[in-house]
C-alpha atoms as a PDB file:
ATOM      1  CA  UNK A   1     -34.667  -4.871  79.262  1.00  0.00           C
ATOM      2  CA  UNK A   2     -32.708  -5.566  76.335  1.00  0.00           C
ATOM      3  CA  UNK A   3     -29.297  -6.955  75.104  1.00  0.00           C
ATOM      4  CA  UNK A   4     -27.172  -5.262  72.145  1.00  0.00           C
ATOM      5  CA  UNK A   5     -25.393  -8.237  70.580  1.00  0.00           C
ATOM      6  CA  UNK A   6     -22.317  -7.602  67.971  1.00  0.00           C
ATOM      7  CA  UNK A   7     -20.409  -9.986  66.152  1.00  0.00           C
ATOM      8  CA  UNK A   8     -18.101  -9.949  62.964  1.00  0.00           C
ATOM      9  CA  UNK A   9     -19.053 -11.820  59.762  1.00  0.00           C
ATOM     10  CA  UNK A  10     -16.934 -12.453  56.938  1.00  0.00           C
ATOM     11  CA  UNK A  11     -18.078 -11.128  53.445  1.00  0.00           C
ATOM     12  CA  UNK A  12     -16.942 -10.997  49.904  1.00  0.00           C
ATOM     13  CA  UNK A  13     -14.749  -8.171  49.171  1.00  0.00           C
ATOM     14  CA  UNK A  14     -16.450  -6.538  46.337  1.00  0.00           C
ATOM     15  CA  UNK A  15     -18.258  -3.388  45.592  1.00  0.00           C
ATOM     16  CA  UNK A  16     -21.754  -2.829  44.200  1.00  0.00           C
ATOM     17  CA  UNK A  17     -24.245  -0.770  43.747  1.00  0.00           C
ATOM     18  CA  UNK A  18     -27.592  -0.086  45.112  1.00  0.00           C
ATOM     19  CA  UNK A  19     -30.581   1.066  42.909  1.00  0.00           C
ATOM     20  CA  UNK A  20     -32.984   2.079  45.566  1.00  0.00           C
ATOM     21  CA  UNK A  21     -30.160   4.445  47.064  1.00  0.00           C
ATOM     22  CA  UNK A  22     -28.193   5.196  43.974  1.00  0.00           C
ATOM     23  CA  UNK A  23     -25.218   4.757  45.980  1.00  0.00           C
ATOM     24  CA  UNK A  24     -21.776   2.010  46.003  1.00  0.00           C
ATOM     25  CA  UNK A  25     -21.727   0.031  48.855  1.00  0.00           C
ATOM     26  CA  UNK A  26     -19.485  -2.471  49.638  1.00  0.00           C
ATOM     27  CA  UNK A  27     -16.107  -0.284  51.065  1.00  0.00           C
ATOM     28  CA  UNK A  28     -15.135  -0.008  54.144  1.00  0.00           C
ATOM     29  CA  UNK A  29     -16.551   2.374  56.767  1.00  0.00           C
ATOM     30  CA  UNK A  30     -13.227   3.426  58.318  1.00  0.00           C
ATOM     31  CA  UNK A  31     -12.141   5.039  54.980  1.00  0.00           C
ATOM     32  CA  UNK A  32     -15.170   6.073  53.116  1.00  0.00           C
ATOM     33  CA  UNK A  33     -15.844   9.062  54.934  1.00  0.00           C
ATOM     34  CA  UNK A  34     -15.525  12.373  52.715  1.00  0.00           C
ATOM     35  CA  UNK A  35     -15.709  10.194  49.246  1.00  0.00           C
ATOM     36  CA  UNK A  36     -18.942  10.710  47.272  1.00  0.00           C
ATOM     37  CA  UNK A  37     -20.365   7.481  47.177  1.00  0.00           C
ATOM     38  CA  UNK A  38     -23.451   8.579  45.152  1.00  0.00           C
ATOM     39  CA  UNK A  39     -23.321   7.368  41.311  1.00  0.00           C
ATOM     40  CA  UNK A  40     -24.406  10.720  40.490  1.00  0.00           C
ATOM     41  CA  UNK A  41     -21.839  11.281  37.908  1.00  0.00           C
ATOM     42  CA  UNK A  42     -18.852   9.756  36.548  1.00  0.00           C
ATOM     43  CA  UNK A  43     -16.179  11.981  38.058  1.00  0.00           C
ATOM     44  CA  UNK A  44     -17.156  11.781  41.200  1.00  0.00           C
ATOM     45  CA  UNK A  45     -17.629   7.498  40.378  1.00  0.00           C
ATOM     46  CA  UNK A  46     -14.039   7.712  39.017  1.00  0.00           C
ATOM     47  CA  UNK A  47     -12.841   9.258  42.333  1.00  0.00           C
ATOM     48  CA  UNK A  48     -14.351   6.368  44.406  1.00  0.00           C
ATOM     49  CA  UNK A  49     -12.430   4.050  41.911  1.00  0.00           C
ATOM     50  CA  UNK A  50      -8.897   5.487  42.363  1.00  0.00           C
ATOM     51  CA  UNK A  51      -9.714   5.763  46.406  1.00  0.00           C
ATOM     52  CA  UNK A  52      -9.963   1.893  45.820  1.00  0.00           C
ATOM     53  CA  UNK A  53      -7.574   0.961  43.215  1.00  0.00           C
ATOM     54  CA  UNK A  54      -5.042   3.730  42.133  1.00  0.00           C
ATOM     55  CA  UNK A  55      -1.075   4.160  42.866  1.00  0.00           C
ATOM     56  CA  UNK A  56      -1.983   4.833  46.906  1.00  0.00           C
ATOM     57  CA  UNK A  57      -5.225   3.630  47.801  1.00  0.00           C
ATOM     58  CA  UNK A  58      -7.097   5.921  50.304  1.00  0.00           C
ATOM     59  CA  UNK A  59     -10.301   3.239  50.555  1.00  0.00           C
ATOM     60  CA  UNK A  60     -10.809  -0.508  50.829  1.00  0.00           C
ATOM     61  CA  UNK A  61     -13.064  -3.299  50.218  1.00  0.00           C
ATOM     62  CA  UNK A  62     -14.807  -4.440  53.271  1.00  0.00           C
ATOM     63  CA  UNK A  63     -13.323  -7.512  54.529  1.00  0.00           C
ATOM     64  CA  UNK A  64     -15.736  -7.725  57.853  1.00  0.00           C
ATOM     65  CA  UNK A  65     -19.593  -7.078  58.769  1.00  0.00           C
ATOM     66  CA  UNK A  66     -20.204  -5.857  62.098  1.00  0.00           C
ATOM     67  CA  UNK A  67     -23.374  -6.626  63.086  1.00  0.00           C
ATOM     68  CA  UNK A  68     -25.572  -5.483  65.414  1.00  0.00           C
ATOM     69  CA  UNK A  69     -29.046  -6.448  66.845  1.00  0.00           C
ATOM     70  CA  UNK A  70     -30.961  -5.697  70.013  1.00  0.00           C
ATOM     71  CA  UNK A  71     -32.910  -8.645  71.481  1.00  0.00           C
ATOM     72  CA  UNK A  72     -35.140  -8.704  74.665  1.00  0.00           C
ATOM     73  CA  UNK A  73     -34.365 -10.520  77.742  1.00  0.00           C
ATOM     74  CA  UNK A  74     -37.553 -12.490  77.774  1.00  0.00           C
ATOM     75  CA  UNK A  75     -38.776 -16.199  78.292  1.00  0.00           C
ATOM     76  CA  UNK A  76     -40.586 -15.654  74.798  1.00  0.00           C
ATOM     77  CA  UNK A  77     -40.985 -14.499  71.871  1.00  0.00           C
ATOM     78  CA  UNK A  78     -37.412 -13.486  72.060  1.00  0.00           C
ATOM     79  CA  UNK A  79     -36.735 -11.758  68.062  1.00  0.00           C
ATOM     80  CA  UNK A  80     -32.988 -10.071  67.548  1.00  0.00           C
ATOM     81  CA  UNK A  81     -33.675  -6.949  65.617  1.00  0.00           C
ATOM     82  CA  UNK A  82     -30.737  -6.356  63.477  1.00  0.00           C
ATOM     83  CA  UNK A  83     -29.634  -2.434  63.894  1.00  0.00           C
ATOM     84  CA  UNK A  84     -26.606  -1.998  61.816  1.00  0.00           C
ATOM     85  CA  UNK A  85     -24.605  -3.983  59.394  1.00  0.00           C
ATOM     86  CA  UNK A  86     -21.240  -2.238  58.227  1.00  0.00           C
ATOM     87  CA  UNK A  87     -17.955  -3.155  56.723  1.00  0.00           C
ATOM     88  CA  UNK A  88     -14.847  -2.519  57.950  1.00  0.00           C
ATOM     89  CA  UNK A  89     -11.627  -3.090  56.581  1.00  0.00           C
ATOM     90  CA  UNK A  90     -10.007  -4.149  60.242  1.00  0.00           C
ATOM     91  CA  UNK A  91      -8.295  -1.357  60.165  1.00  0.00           C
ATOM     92  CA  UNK A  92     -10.267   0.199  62.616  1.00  0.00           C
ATOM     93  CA  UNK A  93      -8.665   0.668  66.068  1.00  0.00           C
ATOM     94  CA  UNK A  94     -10.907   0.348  69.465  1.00  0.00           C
ATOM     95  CA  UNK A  95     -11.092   3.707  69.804  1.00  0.00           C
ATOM     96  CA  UNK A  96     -12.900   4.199  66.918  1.00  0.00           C
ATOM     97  CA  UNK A  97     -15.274   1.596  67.102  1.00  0.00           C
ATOM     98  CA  UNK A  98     -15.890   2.951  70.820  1.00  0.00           C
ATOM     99  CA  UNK A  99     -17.961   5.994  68.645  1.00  0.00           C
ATOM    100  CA  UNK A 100     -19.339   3.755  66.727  1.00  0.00           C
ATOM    101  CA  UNK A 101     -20.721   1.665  69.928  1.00  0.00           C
ATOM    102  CA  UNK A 102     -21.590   4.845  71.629  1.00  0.00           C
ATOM    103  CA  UNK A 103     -23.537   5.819  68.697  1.00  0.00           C
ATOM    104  CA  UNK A 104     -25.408   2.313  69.057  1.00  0.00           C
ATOM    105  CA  UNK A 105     -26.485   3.128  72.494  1.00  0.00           C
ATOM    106  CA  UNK A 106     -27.243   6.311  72.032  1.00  0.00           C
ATOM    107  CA  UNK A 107     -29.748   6.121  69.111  1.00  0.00           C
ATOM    108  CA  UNK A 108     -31.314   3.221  70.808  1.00  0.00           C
ATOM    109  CA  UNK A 109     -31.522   5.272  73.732  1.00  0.00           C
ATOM    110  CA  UNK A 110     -33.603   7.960  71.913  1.00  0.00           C
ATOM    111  CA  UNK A 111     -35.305   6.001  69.599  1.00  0.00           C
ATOM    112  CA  UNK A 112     -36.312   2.603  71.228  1.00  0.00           C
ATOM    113  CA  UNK A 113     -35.852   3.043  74.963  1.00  0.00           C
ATOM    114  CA  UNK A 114     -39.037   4.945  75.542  1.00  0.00           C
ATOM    115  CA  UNK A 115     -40.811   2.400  73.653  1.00  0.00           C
ATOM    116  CA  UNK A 116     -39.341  -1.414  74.587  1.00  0.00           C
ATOM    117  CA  UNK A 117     -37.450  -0.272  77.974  1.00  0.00           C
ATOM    118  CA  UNK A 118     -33.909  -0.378  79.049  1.00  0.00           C
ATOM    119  CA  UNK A 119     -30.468  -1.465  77.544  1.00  0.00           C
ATOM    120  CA  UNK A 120     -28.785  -3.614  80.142  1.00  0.00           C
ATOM    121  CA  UNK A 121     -26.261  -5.590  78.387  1.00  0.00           C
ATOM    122  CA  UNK A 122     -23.794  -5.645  75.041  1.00  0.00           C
ATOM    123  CA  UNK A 123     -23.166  -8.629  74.240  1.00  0.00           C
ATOM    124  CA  UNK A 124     -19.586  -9.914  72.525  1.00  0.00           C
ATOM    125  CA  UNK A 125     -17.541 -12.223  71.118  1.00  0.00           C
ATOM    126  CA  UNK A 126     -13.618 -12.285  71.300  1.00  0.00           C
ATOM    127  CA  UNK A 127     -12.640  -9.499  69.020  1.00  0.00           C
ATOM    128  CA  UNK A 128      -9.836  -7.521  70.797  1.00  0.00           C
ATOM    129  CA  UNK A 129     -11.106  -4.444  69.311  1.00  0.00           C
ATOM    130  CA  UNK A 130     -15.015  -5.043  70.520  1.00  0.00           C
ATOM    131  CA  UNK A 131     -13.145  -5.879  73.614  1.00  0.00           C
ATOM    132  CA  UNK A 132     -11.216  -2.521  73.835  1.00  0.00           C
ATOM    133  CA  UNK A 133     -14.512  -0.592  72.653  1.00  0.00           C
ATOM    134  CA  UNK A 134     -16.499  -2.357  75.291  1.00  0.00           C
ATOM    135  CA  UNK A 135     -13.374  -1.074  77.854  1.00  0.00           C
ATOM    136  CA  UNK A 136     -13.757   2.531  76.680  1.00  0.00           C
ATOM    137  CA  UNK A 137     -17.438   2.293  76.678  1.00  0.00           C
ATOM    138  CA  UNK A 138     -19.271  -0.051  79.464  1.00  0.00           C
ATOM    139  CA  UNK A 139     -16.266   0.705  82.460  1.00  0.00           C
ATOM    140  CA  UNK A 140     -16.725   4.200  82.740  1.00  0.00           C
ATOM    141  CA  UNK A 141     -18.112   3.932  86.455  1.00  0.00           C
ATOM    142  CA  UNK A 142     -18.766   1.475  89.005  1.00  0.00           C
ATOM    143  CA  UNK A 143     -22.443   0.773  91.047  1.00  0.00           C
ATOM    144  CA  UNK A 144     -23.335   3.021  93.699  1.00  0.00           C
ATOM    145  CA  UNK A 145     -23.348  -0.058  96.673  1.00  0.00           C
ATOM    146  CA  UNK A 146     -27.013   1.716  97.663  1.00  0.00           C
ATOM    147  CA  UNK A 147     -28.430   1.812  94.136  1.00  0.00           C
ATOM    148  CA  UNK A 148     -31.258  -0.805  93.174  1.00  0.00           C
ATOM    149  CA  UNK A 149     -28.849  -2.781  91.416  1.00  0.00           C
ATOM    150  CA  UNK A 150     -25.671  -2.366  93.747  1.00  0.00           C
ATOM    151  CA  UNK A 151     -28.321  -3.867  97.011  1.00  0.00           C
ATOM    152  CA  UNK A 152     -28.919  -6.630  94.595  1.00  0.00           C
ATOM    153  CA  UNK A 153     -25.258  -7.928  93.261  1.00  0.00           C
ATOM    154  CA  UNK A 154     -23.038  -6.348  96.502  1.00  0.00           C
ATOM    155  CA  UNK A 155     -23.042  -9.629  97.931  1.00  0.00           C
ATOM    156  CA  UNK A 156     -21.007 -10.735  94.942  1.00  0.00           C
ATOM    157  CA  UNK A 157     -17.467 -11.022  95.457  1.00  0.00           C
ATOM    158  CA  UNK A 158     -15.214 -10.929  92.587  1.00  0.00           C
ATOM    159  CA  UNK A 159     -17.962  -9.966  90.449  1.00  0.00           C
ATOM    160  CA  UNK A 160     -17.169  -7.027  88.108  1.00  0.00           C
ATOM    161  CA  UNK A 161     -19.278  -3.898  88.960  1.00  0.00           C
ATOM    162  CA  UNK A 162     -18.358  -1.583  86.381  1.00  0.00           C
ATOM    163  CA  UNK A 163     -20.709  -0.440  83.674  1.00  0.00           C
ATOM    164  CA  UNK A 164     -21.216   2.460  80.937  1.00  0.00           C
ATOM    165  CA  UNK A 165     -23.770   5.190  81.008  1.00  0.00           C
ATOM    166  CA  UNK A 166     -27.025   4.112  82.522  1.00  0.00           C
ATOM    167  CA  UNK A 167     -25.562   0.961  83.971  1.00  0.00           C
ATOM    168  CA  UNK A 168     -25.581  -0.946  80.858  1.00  0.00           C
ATOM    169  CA  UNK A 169     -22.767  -3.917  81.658  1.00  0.00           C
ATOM    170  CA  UNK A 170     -20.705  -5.417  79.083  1.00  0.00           C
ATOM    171  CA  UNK A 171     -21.460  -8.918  78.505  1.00  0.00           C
ATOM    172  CA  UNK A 172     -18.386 -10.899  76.795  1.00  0.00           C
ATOM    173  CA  UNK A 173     -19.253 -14.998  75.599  1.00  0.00           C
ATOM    174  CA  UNK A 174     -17.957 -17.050  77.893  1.00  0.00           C
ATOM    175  CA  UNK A 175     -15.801 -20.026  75.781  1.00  0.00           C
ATOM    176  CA  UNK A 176     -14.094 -16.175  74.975  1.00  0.00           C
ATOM    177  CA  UNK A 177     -13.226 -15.876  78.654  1.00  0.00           C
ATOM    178  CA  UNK A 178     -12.415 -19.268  78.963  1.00  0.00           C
ATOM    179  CA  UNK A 179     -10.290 -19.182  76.061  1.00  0.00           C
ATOM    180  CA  UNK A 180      -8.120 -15.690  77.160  1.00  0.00           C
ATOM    181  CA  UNK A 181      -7.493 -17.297  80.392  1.00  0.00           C
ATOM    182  CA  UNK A 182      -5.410 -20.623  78.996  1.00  0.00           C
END
């Protein structure tokens, strides 16, 4: 099985452009949809610049990364394969990034499942939103007691048996716990 892993990375707030794509990156993902953010002329370029800088800006810079990367619970060879990087302006409630985690699993799901087996975990560190998209997402439903997994951890008490869709558990860093509960 595997673990999705997603942290948030500072970056520099600027816009650029990329060649291969003919496109502007560098804004924000909560507030880009519906702008045209192909250079493919200069009205629609000017439109992305008043989004970003006129009287009542609809767009921002990102100020975050969110990364994502899938990594295999294995004694070797253990590679993270980096899945998404997008900004974010922090903006972004957990409600919305629950979609955006949901559309994590869900392409993996389709697209890497078949081939390298099973999600079991997402991995996290102490963002409250991660945290509330992790609620929305990963505590949907708790293990049947008779399923292959529910046998194996009902002896547990105290342990939390709630998961997402297809039993994948949420999987928080611990000096995070630690540090909630002083």
């Amino acid at each position: 099985g595997h673990s999705m892993m997603i942290d948030g990375i500072a970056v520099n707030q600027r816009a650029w452009w990329l060649r291969v794509f003919n496109e502007i990156l560098g804004l924000c993902r909560d507030h880009t949809p519906g702008l045209d953010l192909g250079m493919t002329d200069m009205p629609s370029v000017l439109h992305v610049v008043e989004a970003v800088h006129g009287e009542s800006p609809t767009c921002h810079y990102g100020r975050e990364a969110t990364v994502a990367a899938i990594g295999p619970y294995r004694p070797d060879n253990y590679h993270p394969m980096p899945v998404m990087v997008s900004l974010t302006c922090k903006s972004e409630t957990a409600e919305q990034f629950a979609v955006v985690m949901q559309l994590l699993i869900d392409q993996y799901k389709i697209h890497s499942a078949p081939l390298n087996g099973p999600l079991f975990t997402i991995g996290l560190d102490g963002d409250g939103v991660f945290w509330g998209a992790c609620h929305i997402v990963l505590m949907k439903q708790v293990i049947e007691p008779l399923s292959k997994l529910g046998v194996k951890i009902s002896g547990l008490n105290g342990l939390n048996k709630q998961t997402g869709d297809d039993d994948i558990t949420m999987d928080p860093d611990p000096k995070h716990l630690v540090k909630r509960t002083l």
